[in-house]
N, C-alpha and C. Protein backbone atom coordinates (compact mmCIF):
# COMPACT_ATOMS: atom_id res chain seq x y z
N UNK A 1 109.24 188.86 164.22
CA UNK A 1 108.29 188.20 165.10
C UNK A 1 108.15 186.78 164.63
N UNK A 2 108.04 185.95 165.44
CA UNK A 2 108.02 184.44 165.42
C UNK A 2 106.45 183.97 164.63
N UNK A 3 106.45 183.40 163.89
CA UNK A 3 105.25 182.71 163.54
C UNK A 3 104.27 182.35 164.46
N UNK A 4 104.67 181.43 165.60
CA UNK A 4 103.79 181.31 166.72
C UNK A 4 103.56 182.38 167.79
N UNK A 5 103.66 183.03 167.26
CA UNK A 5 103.48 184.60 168.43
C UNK A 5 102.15 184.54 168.33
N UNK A 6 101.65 184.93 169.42
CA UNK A 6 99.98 184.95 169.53
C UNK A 6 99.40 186.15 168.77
N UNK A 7 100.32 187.67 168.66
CA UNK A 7 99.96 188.64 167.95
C UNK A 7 99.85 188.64 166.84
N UNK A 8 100.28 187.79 165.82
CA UNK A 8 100.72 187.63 164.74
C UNK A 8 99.59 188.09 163.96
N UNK A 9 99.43 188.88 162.73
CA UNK A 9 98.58 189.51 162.06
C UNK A 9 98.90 188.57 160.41
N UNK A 10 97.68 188.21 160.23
CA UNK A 10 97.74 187.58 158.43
C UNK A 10 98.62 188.26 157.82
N UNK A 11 97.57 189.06 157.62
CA UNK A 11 97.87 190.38 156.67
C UNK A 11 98.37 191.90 157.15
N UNK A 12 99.67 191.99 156.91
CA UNK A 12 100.16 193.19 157.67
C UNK A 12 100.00 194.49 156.88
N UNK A 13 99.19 195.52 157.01
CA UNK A 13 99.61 197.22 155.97
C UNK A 13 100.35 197.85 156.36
N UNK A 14 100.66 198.44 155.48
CA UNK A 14 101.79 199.04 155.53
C UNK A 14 101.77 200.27 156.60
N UNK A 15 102.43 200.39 157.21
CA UNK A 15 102.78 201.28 158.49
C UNK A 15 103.65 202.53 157.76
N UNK A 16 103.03 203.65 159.02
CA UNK A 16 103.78 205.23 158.79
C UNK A 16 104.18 205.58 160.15
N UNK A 17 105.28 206.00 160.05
CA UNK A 17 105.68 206.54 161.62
C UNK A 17 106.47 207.74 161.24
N UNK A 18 106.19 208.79 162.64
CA UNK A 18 106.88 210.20 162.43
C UNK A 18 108.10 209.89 163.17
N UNK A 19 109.00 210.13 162.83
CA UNK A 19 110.86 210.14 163.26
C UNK A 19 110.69 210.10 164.48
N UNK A 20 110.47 211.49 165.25
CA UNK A 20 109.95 211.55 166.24
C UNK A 20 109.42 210.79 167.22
N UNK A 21 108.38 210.27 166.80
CA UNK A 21 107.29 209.34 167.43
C UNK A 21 107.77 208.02 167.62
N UNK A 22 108.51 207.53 166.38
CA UNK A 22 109.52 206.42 166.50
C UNK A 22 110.49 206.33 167.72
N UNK A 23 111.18 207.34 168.27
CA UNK A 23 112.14 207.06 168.97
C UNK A 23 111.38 206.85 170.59
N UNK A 24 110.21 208.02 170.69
CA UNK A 24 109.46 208.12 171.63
C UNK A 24 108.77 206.62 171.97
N UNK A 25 108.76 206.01 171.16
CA UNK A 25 107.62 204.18 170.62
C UNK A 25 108.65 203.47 171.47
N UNK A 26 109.90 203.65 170.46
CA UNK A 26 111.01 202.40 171.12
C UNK A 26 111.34 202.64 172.14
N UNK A 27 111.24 203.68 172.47
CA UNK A 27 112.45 204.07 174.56
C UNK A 27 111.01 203.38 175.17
N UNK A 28 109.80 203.63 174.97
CA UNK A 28 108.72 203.42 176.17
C UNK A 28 109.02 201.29 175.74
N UNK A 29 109.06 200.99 174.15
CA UNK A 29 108.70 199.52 174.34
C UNK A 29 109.86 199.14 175.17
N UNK A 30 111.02 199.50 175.22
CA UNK A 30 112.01 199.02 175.94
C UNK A 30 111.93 199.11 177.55
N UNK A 31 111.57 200.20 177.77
CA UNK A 31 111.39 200.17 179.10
C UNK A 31 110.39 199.59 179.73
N UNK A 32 109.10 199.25 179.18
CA UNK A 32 108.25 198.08 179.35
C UNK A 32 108.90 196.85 179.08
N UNK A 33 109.96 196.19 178.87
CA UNK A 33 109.58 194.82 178.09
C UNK A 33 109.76 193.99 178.79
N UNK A 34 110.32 194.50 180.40
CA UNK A 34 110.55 193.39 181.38
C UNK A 34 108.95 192.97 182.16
N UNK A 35 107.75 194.07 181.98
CA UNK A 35 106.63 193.65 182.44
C UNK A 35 105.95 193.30 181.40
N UNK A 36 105.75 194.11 180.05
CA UNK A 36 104.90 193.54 178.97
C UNK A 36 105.87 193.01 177.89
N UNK A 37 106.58 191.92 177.99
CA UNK A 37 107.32 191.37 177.10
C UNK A 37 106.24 191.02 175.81
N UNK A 38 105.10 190.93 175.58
CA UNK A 38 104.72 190.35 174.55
C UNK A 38 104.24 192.04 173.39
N UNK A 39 103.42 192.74 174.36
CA UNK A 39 103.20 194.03 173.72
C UNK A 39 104.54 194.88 172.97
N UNK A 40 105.44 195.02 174.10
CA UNK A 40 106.67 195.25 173.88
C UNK A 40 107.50 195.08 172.30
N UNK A 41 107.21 193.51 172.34
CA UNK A 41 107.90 193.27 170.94
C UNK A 41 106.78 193.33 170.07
N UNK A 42 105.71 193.06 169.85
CA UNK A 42 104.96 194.03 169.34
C UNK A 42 105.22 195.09 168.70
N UNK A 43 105.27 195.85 169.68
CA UNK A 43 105.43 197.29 169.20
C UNK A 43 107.24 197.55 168.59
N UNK A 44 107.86 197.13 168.70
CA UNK A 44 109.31 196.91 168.03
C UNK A 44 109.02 195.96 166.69
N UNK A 45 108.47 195.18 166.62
CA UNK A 45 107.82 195.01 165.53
C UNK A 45 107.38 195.63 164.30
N UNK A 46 106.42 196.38 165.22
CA UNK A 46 105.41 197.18 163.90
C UNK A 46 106.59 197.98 163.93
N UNK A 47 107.27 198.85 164.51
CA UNK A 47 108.15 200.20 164.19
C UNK A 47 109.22 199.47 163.17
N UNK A 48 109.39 198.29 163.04
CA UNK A 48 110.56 197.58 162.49
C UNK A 48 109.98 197.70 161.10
N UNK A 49 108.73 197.60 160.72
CA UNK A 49 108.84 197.40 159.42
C UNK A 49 108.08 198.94 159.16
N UNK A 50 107.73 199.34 159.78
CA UNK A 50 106.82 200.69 159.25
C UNK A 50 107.99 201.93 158.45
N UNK A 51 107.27 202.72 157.71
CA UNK A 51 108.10 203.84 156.99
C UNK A 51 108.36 204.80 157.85
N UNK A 52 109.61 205.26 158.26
CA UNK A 52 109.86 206.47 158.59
C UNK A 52 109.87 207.76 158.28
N UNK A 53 108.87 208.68 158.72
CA UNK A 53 108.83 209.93 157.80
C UNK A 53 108.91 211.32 158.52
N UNK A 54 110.02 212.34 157.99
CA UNK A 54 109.97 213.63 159.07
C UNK A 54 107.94 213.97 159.49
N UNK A 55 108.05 214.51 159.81
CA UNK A 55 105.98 215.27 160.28
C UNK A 55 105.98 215.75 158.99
N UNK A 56 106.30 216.56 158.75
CA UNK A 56 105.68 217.17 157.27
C UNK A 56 105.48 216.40 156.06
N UNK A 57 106.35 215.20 155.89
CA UNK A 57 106.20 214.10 155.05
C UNK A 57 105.07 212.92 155.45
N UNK A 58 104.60 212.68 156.63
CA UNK A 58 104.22 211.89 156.83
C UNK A 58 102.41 211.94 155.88
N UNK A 59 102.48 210.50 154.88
CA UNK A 59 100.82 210.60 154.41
C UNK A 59 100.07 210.71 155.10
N UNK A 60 98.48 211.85 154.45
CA UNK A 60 97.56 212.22 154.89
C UNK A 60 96.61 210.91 155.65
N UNK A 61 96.02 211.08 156.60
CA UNK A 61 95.45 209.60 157.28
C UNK A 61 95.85 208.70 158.20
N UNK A 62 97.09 209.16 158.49
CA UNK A 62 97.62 208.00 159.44
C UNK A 62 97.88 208.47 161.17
N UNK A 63 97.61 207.30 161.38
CA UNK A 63 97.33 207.03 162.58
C UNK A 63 98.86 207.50 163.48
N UNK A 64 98.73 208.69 164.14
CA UNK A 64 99.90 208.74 165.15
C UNK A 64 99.18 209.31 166.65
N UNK A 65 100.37 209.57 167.27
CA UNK A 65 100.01 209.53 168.92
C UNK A 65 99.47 210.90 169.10
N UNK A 66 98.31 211.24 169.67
CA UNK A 66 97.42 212.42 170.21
C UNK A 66 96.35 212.50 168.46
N UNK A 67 96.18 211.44 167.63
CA UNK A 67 94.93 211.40 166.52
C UNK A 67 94.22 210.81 167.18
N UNK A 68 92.77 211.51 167.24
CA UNK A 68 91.58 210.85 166.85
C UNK A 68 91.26 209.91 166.16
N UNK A 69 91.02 209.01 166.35
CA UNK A 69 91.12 207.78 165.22
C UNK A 69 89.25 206.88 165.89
N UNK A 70 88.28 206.57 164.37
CA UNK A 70 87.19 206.02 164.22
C UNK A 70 87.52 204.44 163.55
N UNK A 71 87.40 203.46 164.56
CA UNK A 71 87.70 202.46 163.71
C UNK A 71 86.50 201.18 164.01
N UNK A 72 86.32 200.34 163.26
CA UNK A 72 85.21 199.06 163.43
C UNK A 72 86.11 198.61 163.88
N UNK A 73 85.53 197.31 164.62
CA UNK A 73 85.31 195.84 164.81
C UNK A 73 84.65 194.83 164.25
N UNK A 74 85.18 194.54 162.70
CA UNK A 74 84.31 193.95 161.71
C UNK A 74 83.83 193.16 162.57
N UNK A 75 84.53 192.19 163.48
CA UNK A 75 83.56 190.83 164.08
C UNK A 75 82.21 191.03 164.51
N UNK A 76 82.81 192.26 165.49
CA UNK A 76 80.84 192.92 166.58
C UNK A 76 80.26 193.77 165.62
N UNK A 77 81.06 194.33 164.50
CA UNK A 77 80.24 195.46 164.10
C UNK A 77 80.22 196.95 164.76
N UNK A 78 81.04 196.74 165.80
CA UNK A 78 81.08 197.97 166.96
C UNK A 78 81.95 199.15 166.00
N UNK A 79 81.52 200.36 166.79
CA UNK A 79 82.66 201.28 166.01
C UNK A 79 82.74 202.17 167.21
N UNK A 80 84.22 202.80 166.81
CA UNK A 80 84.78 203.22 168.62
C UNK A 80 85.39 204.28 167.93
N UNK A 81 85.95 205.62 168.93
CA UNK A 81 86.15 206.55 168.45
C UNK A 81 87.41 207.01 169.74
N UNK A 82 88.69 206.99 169.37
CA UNK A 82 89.50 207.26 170.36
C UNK A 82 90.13 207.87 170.22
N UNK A 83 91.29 208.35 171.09
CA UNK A 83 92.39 209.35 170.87
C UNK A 83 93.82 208.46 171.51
N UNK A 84 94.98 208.19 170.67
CA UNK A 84 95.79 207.37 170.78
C UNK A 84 97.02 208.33 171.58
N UNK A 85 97.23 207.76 173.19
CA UNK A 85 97.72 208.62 173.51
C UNK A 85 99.32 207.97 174.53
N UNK A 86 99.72 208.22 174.96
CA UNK A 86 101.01 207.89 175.93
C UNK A 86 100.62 207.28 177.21
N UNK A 87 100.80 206.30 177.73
CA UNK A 87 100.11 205.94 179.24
C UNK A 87 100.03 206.97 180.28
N UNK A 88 100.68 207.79 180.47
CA UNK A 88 100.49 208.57 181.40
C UNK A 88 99.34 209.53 180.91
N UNK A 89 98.79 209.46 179.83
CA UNK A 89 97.84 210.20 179.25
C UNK A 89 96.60 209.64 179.30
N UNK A 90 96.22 208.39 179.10
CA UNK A 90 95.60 207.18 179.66
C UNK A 90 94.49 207.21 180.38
N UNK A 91 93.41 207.70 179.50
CA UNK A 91 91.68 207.92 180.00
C UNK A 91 90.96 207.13 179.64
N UNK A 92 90.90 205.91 179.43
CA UNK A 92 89.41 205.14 178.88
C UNK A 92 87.85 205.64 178.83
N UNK A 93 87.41 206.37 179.95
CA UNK A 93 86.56 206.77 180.37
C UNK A 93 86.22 208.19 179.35
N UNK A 94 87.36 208.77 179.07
CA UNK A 94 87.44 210.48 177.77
C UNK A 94 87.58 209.79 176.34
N UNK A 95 87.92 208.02 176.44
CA UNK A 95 88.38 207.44 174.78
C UNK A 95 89.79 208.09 174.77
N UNK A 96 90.72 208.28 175.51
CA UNK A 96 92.02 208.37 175.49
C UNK A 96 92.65 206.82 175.56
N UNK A 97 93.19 206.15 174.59
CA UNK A 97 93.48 204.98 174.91
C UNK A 97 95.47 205.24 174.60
N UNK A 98 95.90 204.09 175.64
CA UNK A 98 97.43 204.15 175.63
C UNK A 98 97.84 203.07 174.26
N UNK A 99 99.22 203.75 174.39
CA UNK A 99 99.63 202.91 172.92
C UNK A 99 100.13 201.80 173.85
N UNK A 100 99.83 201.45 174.93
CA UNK A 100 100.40 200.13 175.67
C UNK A 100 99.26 199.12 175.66
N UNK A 101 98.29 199.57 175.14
CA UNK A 101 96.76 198.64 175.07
C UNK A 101 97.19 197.65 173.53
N UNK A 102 96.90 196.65 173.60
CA UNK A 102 96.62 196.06 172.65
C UNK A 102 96.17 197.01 171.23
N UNK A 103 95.14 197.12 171.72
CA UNK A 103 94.50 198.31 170.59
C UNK A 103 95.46 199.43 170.37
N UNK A 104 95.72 200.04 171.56
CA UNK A 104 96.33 201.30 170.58
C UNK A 104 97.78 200.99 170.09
N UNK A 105 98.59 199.65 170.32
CA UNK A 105 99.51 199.31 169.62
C UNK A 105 99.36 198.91 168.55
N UNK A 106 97.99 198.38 168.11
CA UNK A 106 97.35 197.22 166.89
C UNK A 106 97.33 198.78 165.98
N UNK A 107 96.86 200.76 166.24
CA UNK A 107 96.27 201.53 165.58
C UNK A 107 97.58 202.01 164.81
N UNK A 108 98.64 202.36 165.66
CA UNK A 108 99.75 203.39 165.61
C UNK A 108 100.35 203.06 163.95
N UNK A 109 100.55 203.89 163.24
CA UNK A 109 100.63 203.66 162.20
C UNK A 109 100.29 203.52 160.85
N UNK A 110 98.96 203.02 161.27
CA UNK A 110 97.59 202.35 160.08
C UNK A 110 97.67 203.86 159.68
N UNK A 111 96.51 203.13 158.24
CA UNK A 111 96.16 204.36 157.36
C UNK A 111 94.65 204.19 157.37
N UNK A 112 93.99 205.18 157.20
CA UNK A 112 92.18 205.70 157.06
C UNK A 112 92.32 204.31 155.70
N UNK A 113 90.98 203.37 156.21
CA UNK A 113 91.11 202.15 155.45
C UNK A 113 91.47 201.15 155.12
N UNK A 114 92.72 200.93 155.75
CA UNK A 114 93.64 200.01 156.44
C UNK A 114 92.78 199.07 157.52
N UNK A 115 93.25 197.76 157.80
CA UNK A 115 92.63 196.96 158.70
C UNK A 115 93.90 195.93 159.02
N UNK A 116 93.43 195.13 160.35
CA UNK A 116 94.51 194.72 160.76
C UNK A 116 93.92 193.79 161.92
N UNK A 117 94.38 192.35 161.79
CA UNK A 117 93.80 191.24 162.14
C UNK A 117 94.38 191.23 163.98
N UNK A 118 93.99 191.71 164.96
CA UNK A 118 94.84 191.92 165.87
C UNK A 118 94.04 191.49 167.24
N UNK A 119 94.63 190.97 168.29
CA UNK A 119 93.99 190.36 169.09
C UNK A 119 93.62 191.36 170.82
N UNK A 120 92.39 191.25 170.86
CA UNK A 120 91.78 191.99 171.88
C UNK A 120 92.59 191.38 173.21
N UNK A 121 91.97 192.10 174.47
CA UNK A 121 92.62 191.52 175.65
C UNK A 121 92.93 190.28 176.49
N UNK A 122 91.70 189.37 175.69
CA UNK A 122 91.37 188.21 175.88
C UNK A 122 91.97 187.13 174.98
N UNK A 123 93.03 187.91 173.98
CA UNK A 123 94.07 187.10 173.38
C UNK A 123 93.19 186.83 172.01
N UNK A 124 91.68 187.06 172.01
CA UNK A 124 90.74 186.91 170.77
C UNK A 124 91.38 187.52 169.65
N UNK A 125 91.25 187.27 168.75
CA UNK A 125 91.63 188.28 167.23
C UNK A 125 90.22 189.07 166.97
N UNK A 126 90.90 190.05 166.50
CA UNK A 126 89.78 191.16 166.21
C UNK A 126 90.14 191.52 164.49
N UNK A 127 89.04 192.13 163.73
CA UNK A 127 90.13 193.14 162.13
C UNK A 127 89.29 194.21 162.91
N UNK A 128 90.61 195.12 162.84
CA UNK A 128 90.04 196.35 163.03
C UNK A 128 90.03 197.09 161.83
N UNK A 129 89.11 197.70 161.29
CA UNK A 129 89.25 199.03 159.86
C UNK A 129 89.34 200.46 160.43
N UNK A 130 90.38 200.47 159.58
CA UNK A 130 90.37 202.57 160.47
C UNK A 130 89.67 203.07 159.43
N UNK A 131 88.34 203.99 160.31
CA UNK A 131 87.40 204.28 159.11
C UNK A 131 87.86 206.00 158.84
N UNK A 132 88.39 206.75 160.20
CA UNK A 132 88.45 208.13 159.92
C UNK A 132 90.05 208.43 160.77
N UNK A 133 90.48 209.44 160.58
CA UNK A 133 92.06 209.82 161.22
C UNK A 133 91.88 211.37 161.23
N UNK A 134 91.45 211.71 162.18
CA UNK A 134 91.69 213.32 162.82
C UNK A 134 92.93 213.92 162.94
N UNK A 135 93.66 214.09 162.36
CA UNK A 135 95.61 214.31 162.81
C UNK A 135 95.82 214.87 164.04
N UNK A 136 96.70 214.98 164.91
CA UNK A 136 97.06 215.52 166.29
C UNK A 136 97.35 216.99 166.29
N UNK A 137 96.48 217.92 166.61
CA UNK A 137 96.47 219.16 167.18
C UNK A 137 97.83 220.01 166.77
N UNK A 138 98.96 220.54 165.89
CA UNK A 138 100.20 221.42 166.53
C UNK A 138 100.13 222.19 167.44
């Protein structure tokens, strides 16, 4: 990612991704990237540097697709409680948020405690802290 990219995060943590989930990440960023070119690489981004790990390896806490995830908004102080899910899954209204949102591209990965300087819809920067990680249902 380019220095002047508007997404650009200070301070990056270290990212976890399930094998799986990885391939599922890159086919959707690709097939978006002719409408969301900026999310898109984004999300090829974070998968670029994050650890790859079978499911059973993957560390306790981290953020993958169908977790519950509790995280602040150090700026507002707000704390939000969502479930990180696939766009076609895509409830705002249940806290189902898509990994095509800003946010749930800024979550995918993080670890319980982890934070990450990442910019809301309005192009604002936000740190988000992941305070809790529910793991996804088998």
């Amino acid at each position: 990612m380019s220095p002047d990219s508007p997404l650009v995060a200070t301070a990056q943590p270290p990212l976890h991704v399930i094998d799986t989930e990885y391939d599922r990440i890159a086919d959707l960023a690709m097939r978006v990237s002719a409408s969301e070119p900026v999310l898109a690489q984004r999300l090829m981004d974070e998968l670029d540097r994050a650890d790859v790990h079978a499911a059973g390896d993957l560390p306790p806490g981290v953020v993958t697709l169908n977790a519950q995830v509790d995280f602040v908004d150090e700026g507002s102080g707000s704390r939000r409680s969502v479930r990180l899910v696939l766009p076609a899954e895509a409830d705002v209204a249940a806290g189902k948020v898509s990994i095509l949102t800003p946010v749930g591209a800024g979550l995918i990965g993080m670890s319980e405690g982890g934070a990450i300087l990442w910019p809301d819809r309005e192009g604002q920067p936000r740190t988000l802290r992941i305070v809790r990680v529910v793991p996804a249902q088998a």
